[in-house]
Structures are given as structure tokens and as C-alpha cells.
C-alpha atoms as a PDB file:
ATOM      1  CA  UNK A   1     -16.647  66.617 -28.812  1.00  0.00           C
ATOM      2  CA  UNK A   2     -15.274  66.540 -31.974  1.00  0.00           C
ATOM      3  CA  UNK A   3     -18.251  67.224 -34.096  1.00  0.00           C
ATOM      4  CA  UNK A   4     -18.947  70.710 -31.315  1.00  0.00           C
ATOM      5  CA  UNK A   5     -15.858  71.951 -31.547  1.00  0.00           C
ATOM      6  CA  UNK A   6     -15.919  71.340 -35.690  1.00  0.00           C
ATOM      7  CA  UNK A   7     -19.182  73.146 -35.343  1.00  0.00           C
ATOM      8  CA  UNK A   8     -18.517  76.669 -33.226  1.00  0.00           C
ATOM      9  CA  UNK A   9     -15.008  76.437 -35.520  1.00  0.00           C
ATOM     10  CA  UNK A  10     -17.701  76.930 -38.445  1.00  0.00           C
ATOM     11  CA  UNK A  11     -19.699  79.711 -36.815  1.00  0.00           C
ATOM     12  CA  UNK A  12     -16.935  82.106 -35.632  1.00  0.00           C
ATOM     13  CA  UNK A  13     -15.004  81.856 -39.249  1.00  0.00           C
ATOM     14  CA  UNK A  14     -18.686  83.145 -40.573  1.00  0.00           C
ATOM     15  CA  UNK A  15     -18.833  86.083 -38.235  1.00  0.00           C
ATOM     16  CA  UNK A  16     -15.131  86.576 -37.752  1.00  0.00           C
ATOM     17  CA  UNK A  17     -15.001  86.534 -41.877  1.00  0.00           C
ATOM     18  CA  UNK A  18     -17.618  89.580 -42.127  1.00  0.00           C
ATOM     19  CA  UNK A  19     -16.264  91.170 -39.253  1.00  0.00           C
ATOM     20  CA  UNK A  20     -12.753  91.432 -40.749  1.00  0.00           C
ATOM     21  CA  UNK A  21     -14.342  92.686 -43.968  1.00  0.00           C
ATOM     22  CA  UNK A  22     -16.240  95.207 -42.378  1.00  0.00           C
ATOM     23  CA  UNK A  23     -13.249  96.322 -40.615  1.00  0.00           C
ATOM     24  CA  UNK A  24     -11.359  96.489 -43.513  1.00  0.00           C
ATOM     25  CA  UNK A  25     -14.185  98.667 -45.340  1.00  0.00           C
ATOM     26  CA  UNK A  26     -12.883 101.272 -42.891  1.00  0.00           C
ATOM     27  CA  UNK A  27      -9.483 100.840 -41.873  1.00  0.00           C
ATOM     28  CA  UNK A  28      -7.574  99.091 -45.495  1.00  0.00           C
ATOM     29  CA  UNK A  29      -7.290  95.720 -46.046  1.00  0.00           C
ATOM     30  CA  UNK A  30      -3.379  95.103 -45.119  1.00  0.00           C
ATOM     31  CA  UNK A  31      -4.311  97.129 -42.041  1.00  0.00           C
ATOM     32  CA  UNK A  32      -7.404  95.119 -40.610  1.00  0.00           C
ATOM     33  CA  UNK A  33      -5.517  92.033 -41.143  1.00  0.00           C
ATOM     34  CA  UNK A  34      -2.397  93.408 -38.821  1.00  0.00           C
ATOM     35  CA  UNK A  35      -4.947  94.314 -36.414  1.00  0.00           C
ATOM     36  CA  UNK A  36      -6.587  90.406 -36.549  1.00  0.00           C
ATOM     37  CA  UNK A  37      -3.688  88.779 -36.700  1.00  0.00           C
ATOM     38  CA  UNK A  38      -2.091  90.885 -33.965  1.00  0.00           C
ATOM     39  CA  UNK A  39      -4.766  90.419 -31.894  1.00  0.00           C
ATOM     40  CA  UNK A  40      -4.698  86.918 -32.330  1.00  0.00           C
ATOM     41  CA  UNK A  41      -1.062  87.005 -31.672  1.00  0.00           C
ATOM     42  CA  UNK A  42      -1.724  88.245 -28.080  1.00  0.00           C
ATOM     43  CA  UNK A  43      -4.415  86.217 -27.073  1.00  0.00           C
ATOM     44  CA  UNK A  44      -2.362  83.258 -28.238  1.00  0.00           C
ATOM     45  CA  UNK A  45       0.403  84.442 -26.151  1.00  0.00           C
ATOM     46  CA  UNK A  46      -1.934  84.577 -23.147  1.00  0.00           C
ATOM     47  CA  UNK A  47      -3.277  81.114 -23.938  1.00  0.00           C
ATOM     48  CA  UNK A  48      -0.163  79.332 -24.345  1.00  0.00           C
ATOM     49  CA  UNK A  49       1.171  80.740 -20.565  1.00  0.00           C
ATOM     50  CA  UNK A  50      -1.663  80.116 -18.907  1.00  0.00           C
ATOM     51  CA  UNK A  51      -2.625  76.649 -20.783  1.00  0.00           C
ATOM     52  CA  UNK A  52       0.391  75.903 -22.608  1.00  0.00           C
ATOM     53  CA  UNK A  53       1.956  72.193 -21.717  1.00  0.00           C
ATOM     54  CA  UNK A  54       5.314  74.339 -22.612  1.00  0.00           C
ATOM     55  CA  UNK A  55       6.384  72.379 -25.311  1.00  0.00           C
ATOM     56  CA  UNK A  56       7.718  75.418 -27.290  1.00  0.00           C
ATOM     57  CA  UNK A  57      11.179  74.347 -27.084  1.00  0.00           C
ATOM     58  CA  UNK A  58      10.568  71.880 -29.337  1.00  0.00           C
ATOM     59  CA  UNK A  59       9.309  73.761 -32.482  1.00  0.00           C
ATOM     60  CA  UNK A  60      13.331  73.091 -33.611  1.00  0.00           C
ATOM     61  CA  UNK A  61      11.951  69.360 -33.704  1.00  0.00           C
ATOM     62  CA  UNK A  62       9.256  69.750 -36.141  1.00  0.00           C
ATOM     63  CA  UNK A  63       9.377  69.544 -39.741  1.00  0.00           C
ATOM     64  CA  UNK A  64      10.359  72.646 -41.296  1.00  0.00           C
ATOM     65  CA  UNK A  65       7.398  72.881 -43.873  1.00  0.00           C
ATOM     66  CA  UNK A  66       4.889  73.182 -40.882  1.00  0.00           C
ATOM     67  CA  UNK A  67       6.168  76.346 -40.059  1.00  0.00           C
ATOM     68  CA  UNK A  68       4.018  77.416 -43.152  1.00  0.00           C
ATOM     69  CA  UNK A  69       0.853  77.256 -40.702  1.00  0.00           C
ATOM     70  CA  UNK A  70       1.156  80.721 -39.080  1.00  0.00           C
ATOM     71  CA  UNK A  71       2.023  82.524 -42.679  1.00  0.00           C
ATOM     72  CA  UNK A  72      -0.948  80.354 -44.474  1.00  0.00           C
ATOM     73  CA  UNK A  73      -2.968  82.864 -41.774  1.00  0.00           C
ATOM     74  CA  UNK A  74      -2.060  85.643 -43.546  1.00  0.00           C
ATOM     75  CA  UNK A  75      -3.676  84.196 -46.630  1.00  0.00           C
ATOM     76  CA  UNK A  76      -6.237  83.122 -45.436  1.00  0.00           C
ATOM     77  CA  UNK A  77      -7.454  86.437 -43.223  1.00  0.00           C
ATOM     78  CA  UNK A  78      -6.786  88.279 -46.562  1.00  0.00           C
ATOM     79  CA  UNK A  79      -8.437  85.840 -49.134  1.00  0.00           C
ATOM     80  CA  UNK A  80     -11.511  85.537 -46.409  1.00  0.00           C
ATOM     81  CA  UNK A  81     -11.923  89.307 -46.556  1.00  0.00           C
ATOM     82  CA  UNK A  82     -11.777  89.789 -50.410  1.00  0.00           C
ATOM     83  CA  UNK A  83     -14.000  86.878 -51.051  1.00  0.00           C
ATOM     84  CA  UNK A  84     -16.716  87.907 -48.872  1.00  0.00           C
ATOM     85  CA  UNK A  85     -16.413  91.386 -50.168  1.00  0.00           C
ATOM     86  CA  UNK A  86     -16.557  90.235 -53.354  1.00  0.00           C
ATOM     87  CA  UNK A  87     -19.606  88.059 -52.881  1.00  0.00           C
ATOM     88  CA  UNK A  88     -22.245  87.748 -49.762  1.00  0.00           C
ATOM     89  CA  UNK A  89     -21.026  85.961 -46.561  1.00  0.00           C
ATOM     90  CA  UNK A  90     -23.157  82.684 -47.750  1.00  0.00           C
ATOM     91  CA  UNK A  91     -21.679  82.394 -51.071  1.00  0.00           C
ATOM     92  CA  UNK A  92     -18.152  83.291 -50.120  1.00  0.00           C
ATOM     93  CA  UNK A  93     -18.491  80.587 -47.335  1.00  0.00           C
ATOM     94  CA  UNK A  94     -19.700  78.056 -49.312  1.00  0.00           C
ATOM     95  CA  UNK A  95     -17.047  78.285 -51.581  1.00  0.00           C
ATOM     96  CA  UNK A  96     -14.688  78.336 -48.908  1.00  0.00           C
ATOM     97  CA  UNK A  97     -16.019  74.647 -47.312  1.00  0.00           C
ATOM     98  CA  UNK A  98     -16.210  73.336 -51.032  1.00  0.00           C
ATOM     99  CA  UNK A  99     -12.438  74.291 -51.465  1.00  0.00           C
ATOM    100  CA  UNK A 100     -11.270  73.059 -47.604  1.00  0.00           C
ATOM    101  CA  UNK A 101     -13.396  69.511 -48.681  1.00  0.00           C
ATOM    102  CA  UNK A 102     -11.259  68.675 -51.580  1.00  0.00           C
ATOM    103  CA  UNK A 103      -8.044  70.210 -49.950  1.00  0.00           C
ATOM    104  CA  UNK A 104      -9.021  67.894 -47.077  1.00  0.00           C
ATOM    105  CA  UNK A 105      -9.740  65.124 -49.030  1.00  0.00           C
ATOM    106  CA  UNK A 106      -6.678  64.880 -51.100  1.00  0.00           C
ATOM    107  CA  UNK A 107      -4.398  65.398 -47.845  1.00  0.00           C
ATOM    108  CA  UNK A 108      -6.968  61.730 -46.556  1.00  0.00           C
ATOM    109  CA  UNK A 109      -6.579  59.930 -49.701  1.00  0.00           C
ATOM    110  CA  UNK A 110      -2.966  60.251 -50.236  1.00  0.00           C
ATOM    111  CA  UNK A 111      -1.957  60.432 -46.252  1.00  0.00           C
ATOM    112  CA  UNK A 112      -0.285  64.072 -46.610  1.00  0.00           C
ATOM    113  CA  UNK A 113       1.476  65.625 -43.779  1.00  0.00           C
ATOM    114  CA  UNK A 114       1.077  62.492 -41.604  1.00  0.00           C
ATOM    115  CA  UNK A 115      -2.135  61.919 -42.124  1.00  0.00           C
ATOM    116  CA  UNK A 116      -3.465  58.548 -41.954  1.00  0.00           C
ATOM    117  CA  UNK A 117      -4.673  57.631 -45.253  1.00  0.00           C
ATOM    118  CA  UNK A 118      -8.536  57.651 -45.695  1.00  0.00           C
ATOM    119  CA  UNK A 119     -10.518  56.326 -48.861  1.00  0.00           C
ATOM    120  CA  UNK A 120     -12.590  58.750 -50.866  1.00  0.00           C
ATOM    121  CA  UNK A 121     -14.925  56.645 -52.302  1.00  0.00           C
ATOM    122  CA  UNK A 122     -18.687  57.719 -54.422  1.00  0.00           C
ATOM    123  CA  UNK A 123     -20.328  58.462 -51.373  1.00  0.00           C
ATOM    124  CA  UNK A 124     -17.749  61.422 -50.212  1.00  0.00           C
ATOM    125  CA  UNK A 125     -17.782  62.615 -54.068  1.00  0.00           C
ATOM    126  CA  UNK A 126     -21.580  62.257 -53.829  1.00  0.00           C
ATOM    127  CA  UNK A 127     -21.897  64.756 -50.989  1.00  0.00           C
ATOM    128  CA  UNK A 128     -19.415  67.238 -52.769  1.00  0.00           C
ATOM    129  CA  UNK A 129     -21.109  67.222 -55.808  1.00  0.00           C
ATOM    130  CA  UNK A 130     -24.407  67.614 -53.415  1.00  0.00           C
ATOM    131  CA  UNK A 131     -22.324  70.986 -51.848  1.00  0.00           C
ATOM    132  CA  UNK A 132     -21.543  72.280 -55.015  1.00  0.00           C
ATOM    133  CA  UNK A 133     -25.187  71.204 -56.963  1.00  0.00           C
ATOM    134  CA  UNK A 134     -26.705  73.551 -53.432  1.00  0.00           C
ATOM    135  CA  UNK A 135     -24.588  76.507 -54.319  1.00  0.00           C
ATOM    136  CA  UNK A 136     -25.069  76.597 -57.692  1.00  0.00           C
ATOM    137  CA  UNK A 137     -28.782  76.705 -56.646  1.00  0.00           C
ATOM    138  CA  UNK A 138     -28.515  79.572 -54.273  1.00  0.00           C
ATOM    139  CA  UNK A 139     -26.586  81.311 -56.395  1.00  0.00           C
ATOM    140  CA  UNK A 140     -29.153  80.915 -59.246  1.00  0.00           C
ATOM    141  CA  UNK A 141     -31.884  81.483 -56.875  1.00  0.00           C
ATOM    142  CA  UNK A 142     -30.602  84.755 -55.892  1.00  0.00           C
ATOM    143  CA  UNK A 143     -29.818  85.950 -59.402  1.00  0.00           C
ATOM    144  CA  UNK A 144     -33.780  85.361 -60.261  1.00  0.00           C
ATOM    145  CA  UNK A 145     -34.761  87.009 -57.411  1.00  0.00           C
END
């Protein structure tokens, strides 16, 4: 279930990413972001009453830094918007997975925030380098064209 879940997470940040830019094409940057995250806010709400274990009480409990999670959000809604603006949806994307690989490979190679600790070994660098070889590609494939 993993691997669907992983997957529709993929295809709703690509259409939620150029819906929030298109949005913000009309309504401001700072103000499509209060919308999404305000939105998000609400739905969250309704998600945690109706499937929440109600575990809340215990945010106290946990350490301080992950607290972070709900204003990284902000940054990423806004960064999101301004990349794909600033390039097409496929190039902005891309970009976006190379950056979460690494991220996500340096928080599984030195156990980060809990994390068990995971080798990165020449086949993981292989398939970034294979990422990053494919965008460079597309990117010089659509500058010929």
C-alpha cells in the first residue's frame, strides 16, 4: 500500500502545484497560499474528529523541533508556486523529486529525526544521477525545440 499511497501523493502535488499557481496568477501569491493552507486547515480539522485516534493531547510530548512541520508548509506551498511559475510543471517537479531524494537520503544515511539508518550505496547515487542526466535532457530537448 505503500508504493499507492507514495504514488497518488505524487499526482495531487503535480495538480495541486499548478493549481495553486494558477490561483495565485489571479488572487497574489501570499493570498492563494492563505486560501490553501486554510483550506487545508479545515479539512484537517474535519479529518482529525471524525478519524482522529485523539492523541492531540500529546503534541506537549513531542520534540519541539517537529513542530517545524506545519510552518515548513508554508514554504513549501510558496516555493511550489514560484517554481512552477518560474518554469513548466515538469521541470519544476522534477527538480522538486531531485531535491526531496537527496534531502531524503541524507535524513537515511545518517538516521535523522529517528530515522532508522539506511545505506546509500552506487546504486541509489546511480539512479539520482539517472534523475538528474533525464532532466537535463528534457530540458535540452525543449530548448531545441
Amino acid at each position: 500500500m505503500g508504493w499507492l499511497f507514495a504514488a497518488i501523493a505524487g499526482a495531487l502535488m503535480s495538480l495541486q502545484g499548478v493549481m495553486n499557481t494558477r490561483l495565485s496568477e489571479k488572487i497574489g501569491l501570499y493570498e492563494s497560499n492563505m486560501y490553501v493552507q486554510g483550506t487545508a486547515f479545515l479539512l484537517s480539522l474535519i479529518a482529525m474528529w471524525i478519524f482522529g485516534k485523539g492523541q492531540l493531547n500529546q503534541l506537549g510530548q513531542v520534540n519541539k523541533g517537529y513542530w517545524l512541520g506545519g510552518a515548513l508548509g508554508l514554504a513549501i506551498t510558496i516555493t511550489v508556486m514560484l517554481g512552477m511559475k518560474a518554469l513548466s510543471p515538469t521541470l519544476a517537479v522534477s527538480t522538486i523529486l531531485i531535491a526531496q531524494l537527496v534531502v531524503a537520503a541524507l535524513i537515511d544515511g545518517f538516521g535523522w529525526m529517528g530515522t532508522d539508518k539506511q545505506p546509500f550505496n552506487w546504486h541509489q547515487f546511480a539512479g539520482v544521477l539517472l534523475i538528474v542526466g533525464g532532466i537535463i535532457l528534457f530540458k535540452w530537448k525543449s530548448a531545441a525545440a
